[in-house]
PDB file of N, CA and C in Angstrom:
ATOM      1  N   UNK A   1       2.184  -7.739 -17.708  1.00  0.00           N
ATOM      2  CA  UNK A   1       1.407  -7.595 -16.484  1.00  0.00           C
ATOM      3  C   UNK A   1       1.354  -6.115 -16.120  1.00  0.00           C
ATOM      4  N   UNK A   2       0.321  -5.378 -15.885  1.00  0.00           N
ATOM      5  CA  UNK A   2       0.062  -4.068 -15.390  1.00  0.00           C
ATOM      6  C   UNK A   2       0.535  -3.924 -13.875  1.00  0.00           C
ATOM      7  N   UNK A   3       0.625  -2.807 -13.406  1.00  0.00           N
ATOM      8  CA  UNK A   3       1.509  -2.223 -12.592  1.00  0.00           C
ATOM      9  C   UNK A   3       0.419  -1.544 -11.649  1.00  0.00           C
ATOM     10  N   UNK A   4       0.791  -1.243 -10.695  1.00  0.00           N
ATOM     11  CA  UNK A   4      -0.498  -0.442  -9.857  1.00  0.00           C
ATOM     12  C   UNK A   4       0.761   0.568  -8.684  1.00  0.00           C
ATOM     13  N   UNK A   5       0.267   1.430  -8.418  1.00  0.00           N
ATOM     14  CA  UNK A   5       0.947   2.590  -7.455  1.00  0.00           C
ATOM     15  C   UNK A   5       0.134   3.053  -6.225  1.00  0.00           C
ATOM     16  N   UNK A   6       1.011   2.512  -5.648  1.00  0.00           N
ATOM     17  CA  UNK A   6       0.182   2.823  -4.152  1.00  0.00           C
ATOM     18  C   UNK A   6       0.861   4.083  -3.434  1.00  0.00           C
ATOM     19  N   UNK A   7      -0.112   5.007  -3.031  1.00  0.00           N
ATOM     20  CA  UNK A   7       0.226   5.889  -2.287  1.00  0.00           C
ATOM     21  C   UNK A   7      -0.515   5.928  -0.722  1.00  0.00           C
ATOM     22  N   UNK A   8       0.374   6.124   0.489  1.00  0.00           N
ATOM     23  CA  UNK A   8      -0.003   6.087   1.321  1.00  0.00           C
ATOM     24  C   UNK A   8      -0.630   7.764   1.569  1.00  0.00           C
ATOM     25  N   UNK A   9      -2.002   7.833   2.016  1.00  0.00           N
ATOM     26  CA  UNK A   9      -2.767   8.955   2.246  1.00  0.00           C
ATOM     27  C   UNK A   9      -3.245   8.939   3.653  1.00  0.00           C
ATOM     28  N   UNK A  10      -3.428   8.229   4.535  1.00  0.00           N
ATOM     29  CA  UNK A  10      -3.885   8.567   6.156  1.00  0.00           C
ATOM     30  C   UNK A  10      -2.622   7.914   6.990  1.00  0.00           C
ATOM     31  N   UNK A  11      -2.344   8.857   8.494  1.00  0.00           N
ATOM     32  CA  UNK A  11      -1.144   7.884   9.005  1.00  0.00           C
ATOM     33  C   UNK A  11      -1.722   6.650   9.455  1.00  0.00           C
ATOM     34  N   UNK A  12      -0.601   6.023   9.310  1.00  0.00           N
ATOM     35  CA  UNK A  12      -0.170   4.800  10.599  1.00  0.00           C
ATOM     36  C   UNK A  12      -0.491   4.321  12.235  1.00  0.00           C
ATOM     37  N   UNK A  13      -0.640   5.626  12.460  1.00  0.00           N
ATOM     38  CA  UNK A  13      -0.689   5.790  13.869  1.00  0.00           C
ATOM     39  C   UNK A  13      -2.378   4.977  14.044  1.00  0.00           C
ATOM     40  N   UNK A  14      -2.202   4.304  15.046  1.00  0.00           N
ATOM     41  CA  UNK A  14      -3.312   3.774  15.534  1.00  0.00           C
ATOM     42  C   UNK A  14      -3.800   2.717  14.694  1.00  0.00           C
ATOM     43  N   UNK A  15      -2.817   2.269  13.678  1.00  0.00           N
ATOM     44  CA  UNK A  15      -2.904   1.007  12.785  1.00  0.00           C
ATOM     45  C   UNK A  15      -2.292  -0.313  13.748  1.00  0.00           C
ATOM     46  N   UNK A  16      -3.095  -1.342  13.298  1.00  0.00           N
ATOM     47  CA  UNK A  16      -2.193  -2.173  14.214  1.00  0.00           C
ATOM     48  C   UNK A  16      -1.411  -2.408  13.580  1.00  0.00           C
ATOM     49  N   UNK A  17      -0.168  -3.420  14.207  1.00  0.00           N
ATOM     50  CA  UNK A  17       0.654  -3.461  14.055  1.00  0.00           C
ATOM     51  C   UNK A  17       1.409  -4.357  13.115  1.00  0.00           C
ATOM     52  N   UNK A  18       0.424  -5.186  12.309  1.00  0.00           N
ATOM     53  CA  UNK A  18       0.477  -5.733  11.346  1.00  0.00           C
ATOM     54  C   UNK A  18      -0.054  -5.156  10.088  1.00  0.00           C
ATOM     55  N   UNK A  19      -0.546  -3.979  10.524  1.00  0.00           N
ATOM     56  CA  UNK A  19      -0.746  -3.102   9.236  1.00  0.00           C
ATOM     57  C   UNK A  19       0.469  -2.119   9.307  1.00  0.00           C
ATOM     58  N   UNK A  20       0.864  -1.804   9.850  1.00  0.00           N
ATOM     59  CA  UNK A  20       1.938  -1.405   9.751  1.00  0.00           C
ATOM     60  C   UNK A  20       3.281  -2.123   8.808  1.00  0.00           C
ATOM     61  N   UNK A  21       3.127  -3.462   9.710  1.00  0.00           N
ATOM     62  CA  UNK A  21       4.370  -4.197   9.081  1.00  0.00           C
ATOM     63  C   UNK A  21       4.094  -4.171   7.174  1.00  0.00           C
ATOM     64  N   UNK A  22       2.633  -4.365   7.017  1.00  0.00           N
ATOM     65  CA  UNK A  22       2.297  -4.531   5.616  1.00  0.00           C
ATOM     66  C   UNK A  22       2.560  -3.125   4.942  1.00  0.00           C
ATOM     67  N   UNK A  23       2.426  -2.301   5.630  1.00  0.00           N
ATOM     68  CA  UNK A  23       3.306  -0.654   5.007  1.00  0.00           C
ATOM     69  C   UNK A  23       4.179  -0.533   4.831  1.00  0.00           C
ATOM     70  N   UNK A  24       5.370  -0.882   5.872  1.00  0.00           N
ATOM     71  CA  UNK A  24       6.212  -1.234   5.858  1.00  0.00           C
ATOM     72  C   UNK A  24       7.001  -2.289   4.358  1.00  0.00           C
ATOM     73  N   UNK A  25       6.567  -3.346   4.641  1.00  0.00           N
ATOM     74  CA  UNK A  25       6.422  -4.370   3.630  1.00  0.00           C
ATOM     75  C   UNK A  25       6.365  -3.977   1.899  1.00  0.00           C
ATOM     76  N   UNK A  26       5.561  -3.204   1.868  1.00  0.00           N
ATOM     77  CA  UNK A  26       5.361  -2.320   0.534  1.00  0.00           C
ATOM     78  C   UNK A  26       5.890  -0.827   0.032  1.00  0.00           C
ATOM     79  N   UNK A  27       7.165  -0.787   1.015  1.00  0.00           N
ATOM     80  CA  UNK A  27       7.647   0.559   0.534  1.00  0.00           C
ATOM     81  C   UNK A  27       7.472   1.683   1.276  1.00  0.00           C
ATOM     82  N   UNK A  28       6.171   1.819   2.096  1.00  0.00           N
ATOM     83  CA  UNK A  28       5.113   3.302   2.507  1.00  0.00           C
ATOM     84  C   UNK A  28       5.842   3.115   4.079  1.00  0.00           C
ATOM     85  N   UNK A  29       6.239   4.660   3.551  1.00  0.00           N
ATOM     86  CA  UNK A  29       6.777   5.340   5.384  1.00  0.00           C
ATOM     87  C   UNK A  29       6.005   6.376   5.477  1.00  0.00           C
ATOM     88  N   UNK A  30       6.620   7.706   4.847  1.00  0.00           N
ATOM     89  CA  UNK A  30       5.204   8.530   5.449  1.00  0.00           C
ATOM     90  C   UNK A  30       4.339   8.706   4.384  1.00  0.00           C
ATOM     91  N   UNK A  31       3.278   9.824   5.010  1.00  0.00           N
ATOM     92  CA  UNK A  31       2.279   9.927   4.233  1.00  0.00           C
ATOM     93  C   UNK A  31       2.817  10.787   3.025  1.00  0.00           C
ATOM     94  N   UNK A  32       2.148  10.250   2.269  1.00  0.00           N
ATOM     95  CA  UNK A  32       2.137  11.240   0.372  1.00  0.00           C
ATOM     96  C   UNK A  32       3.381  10.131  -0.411  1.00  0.00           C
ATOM     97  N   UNK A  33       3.963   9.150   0.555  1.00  0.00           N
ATOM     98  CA  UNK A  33       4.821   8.456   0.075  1.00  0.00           C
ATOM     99  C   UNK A  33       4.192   7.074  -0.929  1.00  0.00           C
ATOM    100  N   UNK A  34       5.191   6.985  -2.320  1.00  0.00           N
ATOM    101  CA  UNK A  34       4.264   6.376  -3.024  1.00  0.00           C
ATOM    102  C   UNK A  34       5.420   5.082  -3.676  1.00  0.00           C
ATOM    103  N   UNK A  35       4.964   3.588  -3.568  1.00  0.00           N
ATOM    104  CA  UNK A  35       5.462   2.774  -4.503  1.00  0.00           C
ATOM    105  C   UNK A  35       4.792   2.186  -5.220  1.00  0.00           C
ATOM    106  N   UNK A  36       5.675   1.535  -6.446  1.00  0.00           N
ATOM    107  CA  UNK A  36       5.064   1.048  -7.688  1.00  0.00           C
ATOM    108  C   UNK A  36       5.285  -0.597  -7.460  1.00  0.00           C
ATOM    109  N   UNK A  37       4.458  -1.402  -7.899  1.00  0.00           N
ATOM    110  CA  UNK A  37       4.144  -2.760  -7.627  1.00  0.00           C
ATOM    111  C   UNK A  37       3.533  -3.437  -9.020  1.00  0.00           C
ATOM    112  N   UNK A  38       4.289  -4.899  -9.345  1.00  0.00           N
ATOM    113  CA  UNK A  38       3.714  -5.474 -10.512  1.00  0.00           C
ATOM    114  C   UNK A  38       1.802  -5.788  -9.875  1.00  0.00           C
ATOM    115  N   UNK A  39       0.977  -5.559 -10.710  1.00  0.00           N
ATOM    116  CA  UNK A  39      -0.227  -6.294 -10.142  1.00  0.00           C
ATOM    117  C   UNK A  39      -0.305  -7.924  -9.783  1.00  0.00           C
ATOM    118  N   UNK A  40      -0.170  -8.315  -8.309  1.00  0.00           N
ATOM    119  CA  UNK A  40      -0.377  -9.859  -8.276  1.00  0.00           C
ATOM    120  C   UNK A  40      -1.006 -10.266  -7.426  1.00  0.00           C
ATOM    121  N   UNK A  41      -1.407 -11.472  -6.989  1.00  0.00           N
ATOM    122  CA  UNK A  41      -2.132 -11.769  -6.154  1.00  0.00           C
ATOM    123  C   UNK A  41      -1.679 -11.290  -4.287  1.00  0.00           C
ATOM    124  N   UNK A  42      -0.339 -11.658  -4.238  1.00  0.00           N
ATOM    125  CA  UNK A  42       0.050 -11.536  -3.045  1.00  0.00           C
ATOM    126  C   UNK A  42      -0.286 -10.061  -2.416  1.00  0.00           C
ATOM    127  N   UNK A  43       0.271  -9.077  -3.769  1.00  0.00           N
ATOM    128  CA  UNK A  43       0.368  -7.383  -3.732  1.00  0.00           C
ATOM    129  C   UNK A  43      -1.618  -7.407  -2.937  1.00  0.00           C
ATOM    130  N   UNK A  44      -2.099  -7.521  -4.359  1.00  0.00           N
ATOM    131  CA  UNK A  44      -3.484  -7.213  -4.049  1.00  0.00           C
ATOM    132  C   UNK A  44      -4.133  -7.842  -2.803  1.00  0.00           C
ATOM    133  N   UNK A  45      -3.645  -8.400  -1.977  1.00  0.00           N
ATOM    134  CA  UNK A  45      -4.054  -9.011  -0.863  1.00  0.00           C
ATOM    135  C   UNK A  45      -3.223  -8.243   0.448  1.00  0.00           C
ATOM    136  N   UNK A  46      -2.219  -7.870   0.370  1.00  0.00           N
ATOM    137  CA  UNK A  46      -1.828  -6.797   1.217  1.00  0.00           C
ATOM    138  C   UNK A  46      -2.300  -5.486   0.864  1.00  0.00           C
ATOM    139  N   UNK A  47      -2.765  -4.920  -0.724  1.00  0.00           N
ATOM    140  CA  UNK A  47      -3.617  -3.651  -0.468  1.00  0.00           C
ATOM    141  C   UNK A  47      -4.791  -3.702   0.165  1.00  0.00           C
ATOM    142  N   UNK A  48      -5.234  -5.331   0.103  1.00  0.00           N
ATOM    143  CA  UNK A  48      -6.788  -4.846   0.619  1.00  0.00           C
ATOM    144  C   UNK A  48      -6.807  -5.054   2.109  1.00  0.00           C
ATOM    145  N   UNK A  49      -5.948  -5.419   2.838  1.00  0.00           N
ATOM    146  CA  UNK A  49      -5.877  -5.628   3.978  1.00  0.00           C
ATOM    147  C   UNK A  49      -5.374  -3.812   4.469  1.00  0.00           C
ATOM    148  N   UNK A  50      -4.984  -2.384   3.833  1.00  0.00           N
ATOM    149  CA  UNK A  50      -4.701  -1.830   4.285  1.00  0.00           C
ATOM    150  C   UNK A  50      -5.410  -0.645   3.282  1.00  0.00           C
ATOM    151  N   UNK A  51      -6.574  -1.260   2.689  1.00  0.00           N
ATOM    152  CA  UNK A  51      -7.025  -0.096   2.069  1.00  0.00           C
ATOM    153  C   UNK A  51      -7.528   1.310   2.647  1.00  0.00           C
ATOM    154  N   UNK A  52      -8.036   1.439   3.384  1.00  0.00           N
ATOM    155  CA  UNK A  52      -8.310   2.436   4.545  1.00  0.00           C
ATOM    156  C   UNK A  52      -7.242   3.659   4.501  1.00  0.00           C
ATOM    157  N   UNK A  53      -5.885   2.902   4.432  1.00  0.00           N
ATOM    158  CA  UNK A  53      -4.834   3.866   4.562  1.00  0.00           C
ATOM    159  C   UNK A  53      -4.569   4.648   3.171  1.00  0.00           C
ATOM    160  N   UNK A  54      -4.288   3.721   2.365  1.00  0.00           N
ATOM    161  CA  UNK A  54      -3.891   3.872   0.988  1.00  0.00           C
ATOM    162  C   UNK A  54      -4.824   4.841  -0.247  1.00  0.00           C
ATOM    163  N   UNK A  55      -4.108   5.018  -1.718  1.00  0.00           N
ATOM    164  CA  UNK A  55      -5.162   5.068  -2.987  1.00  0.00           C
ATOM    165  C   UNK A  55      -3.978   4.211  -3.726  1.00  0.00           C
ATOM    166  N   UNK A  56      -4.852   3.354  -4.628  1.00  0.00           N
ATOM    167  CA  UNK A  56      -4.199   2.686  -5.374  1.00  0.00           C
ATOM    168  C   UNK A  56      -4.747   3.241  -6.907  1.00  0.00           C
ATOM    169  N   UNK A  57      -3.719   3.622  -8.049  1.00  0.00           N
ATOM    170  CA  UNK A  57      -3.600   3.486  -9.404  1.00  0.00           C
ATOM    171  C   UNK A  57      -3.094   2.445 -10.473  1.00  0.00           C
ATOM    172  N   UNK A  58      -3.888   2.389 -11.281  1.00  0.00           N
ATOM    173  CA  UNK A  58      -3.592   1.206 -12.183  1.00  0.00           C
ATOM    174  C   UNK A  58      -2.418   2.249 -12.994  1.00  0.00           C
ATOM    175  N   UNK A  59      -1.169   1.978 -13.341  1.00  0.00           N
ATOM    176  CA  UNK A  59      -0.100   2.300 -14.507  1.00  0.00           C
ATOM    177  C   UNK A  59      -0.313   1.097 -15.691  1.00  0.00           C
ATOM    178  N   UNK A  60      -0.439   1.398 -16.701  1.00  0.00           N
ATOM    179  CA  UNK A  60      -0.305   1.015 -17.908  1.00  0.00           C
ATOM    180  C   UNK A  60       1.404   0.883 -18.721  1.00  0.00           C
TER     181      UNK A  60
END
């Protein structure tokens, strides 16, 4: 299964607060801060709920 890396790139601030928790949730405190994640359904459904904030990379 491929891997994907999320880096958080815009703040938090003025996110609600369930986007937050989903930052939270995935590793990301501040900005430029980056975690690595198997690709799955659950993952990809909390990136897209916070894409705005994020860039996501596919790792091989």
């Amino acid at each position: 299964m491929t891997k994907i890396k999320i880096t958080l790139r815009r703040s938090k601030i003025g996110a609600s607060k369930r986007q937050k928790r989903t930052l939270t949730a995935l590793g990301l405190g501040k900005i430029n801060s980056s975690s690595i994640h198997m690709k799955a359904p659950p993952i990809c459904g909390m990136v897209r709920k916070i894409e705005h904030l994020v860039s996501v990379e596919d790792i091989k």
